[in-house]
C-alpha atoms as a PDB file:
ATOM      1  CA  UNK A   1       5.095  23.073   2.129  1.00  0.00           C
ATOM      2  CA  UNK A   2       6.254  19.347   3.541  1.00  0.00           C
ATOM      3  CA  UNK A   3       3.451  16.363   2.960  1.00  0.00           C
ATOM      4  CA  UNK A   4       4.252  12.885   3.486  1.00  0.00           C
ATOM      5  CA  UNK A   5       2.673  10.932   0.872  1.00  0.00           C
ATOM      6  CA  UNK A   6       1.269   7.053   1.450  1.00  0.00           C
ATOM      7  CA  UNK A   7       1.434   4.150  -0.334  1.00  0.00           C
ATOM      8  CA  UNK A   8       1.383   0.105  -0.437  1.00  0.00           C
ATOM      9  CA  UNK A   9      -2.339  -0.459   0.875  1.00  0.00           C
ATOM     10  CA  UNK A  10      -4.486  -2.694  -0.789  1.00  0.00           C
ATOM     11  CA  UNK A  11      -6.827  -6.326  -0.043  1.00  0.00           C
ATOM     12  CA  UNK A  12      -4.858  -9.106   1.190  1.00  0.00           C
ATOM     13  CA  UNK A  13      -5.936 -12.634   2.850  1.00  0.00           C
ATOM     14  CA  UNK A  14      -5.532 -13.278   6.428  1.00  0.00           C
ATOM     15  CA  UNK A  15      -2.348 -14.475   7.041  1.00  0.00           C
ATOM     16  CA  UNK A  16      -0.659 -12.345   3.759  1.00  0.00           C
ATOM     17  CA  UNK A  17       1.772  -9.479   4.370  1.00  0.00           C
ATOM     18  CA  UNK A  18       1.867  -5.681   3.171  1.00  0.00           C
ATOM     19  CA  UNK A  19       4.280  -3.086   3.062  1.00  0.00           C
ATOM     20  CA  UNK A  20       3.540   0.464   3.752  1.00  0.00           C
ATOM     21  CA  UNK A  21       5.872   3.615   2.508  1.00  0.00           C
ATOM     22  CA  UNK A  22       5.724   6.980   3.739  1.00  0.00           C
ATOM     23  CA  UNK A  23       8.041   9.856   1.306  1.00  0.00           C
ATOM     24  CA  UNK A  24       8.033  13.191   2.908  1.00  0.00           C
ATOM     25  CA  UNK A  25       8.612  15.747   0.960  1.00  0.00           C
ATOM     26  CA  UNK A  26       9.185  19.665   0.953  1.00  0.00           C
ATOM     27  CA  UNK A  27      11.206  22.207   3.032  1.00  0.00           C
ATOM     28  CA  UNK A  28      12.506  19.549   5.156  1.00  0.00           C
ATOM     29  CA  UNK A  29      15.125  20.131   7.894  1.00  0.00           C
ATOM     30  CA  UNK A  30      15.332  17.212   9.895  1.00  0.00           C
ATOM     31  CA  UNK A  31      12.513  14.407  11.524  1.00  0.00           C
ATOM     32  CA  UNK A  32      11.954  13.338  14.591  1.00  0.00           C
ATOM     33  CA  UNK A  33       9.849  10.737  14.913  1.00  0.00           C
ATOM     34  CA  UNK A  34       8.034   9.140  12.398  1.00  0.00           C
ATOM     35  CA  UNK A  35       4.780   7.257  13.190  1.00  0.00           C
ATOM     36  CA  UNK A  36       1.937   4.932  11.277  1.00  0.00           C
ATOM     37  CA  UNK A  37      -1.474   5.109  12.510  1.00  0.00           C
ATOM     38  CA  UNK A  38      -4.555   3.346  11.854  1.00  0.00           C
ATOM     39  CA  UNK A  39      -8.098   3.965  12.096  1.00  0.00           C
ATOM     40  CA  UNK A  40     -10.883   1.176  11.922  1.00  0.00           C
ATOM     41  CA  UNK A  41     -14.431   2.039  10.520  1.00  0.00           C
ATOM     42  CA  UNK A  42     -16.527   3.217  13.651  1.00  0.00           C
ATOM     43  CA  UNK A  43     -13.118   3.669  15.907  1.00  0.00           C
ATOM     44  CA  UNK A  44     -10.422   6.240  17.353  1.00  0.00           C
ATOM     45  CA  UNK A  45      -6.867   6.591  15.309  1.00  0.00           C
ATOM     46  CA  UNK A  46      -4.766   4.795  17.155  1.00  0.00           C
ATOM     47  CA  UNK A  47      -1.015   4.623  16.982  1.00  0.00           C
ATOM     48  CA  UNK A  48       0.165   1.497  15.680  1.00  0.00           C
ATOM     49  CA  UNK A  49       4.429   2.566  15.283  1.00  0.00           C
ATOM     50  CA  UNK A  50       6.829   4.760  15.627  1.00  0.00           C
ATOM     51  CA  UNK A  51      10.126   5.331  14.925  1.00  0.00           C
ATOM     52  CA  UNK A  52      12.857   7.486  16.223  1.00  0.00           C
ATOM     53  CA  UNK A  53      15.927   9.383  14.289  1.00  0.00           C
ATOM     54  CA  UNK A  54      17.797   7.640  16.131  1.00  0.00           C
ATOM     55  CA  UNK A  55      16.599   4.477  15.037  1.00  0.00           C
ATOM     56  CA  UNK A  56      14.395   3.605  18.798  1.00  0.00           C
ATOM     57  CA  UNK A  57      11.087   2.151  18.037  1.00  0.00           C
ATOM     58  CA  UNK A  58       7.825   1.287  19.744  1.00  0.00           C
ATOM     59  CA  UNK A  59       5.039  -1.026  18.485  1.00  0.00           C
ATOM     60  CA  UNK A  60       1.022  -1.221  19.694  1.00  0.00           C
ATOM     61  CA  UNK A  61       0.633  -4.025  21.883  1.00  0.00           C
ATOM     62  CA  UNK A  62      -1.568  -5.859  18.619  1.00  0.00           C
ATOM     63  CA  UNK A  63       0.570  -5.446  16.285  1.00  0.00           C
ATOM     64  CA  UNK A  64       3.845  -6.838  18.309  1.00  0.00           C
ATOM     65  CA  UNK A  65       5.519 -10.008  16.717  1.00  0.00           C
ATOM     66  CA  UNK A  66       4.095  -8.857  13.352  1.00  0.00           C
ATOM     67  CA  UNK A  67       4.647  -5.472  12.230  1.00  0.00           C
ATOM     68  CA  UNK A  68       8.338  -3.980  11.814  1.00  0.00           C
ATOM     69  CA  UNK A  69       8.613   0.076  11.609  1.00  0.00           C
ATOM     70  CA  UNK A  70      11.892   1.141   9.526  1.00  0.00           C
ATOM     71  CA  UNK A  71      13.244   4.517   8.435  1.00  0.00           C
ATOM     72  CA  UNK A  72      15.786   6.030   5.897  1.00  0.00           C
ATOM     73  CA  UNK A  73      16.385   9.275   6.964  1.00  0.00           C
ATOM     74  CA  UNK A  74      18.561  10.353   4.118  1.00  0.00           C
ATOM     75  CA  UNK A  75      15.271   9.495   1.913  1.00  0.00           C
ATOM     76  CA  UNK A  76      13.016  11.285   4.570  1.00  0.00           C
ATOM     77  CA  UNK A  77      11.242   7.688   3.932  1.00  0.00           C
ATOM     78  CA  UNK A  78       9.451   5.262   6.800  1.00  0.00           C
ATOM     79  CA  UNK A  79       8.111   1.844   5.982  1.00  0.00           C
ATOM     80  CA  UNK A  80       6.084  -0.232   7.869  1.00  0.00           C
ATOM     81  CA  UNK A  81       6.208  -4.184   6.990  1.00  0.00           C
ATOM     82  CA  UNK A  82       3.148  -5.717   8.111  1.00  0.00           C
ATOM     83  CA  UNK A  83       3.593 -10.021   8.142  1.00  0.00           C
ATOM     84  CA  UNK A  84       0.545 -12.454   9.901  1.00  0.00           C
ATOM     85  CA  UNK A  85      -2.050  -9.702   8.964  1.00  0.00           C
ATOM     86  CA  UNK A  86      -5.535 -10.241  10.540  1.00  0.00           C
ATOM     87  CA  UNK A  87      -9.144  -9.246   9.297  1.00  0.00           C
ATOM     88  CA  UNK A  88      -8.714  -6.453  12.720  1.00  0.00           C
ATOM     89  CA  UNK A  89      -5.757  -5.043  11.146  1.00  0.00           C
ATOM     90  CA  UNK A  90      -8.096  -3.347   8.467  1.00  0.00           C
ATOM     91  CA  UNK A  91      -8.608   0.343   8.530  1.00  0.00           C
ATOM     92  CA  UNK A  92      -6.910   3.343   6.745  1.00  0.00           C
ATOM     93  CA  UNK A  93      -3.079   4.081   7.537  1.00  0.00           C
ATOM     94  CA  UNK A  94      -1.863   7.109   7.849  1.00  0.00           C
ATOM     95  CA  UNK A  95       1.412   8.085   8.010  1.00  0.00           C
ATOM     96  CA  UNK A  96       2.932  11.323  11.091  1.00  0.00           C
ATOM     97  CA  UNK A  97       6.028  13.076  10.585  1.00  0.00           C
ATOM     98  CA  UNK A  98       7.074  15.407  13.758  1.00  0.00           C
ATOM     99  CA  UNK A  99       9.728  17.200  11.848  1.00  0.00           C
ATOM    100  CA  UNK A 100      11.392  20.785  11.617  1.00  0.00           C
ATOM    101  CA  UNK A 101      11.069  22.607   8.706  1.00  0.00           C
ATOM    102  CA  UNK A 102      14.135  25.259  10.032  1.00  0.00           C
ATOM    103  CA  UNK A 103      15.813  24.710  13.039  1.00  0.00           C
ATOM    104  CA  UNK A 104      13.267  26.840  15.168  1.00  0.00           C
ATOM    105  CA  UNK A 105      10.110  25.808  12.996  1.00  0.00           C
ATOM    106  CA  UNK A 106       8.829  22.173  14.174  1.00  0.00           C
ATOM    107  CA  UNK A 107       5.487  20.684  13.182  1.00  0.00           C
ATOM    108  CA  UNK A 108       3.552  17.079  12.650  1.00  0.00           C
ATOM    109  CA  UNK A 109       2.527  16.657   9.282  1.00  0.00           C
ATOM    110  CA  UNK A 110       0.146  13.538   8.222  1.00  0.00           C
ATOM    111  CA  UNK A 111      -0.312  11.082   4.756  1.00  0.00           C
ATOM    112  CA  UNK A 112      -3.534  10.853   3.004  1.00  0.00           C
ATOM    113  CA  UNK A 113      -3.812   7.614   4.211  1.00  0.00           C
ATOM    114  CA  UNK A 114      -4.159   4.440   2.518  1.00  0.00           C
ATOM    115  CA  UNK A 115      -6.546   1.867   2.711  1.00  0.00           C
ATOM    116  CA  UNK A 116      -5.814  -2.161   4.086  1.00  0.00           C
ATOM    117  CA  UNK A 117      -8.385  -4.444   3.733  1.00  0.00           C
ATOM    118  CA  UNK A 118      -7.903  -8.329   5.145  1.00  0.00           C
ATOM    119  CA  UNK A 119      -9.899 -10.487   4.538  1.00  0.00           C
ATOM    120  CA  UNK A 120     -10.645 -13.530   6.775  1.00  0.00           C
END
């Protein structure tokens, strides 16, 4: 059984910064890409970040400038720094692993998610 387990949500003021941690654990035999999504109350998840094992990274156009996606893959751990937050930032975060569990088994697992609030 692998599940990635979030953390590092909680209320902050406009302007404040966060920092989100994703651990996956389990029968774990390498990641691909690890990702951080977001959904708003009322909207579509929507991806926010993701990084490569390789280090590669790509950011939603809103979140540019502001948010920095890092990995340790030795820890199986990704973080997402989140600086300049806005009140449209809020939403649950959910953390994506696309990972093999065995060299021929490959699956996406998700977080439970975990909550950011900003207030404006």
């Amino acid at each position: 059984q692998v599940q990635p387990v979030d953390s590092g949500g909680g209320l902050v003021q406009a302007g404040g910064s966060l920092r989100l941690s994703c651990a996956a654990s389990g029968s774990i035999f390498s990641i691909n890409v690890m990702r951080w999504y977001r959904q708003a109350p009322g909207k579509q998840r929507e991806l926010v970040a993701a990084i490569t094992s390789g280090g590669s990274t790509n950011y939603a156009d809103s979140v540019k400038g502001r948010f920095t996606i890092s990995r340790d893959n030795a820890k199986n751990t990704v973080h997402l720094q989140m600086n300049s937050l806005k009140p449209e930032d809020t939403g649950v975060y959910y953390c994506n692993a696309d990972l093999y569990r065995t060299p021929l088994v490959r699956g996406e697992y998700w977080g439970q998610g975990t909550q950011v609030t900003v207030s404006s």
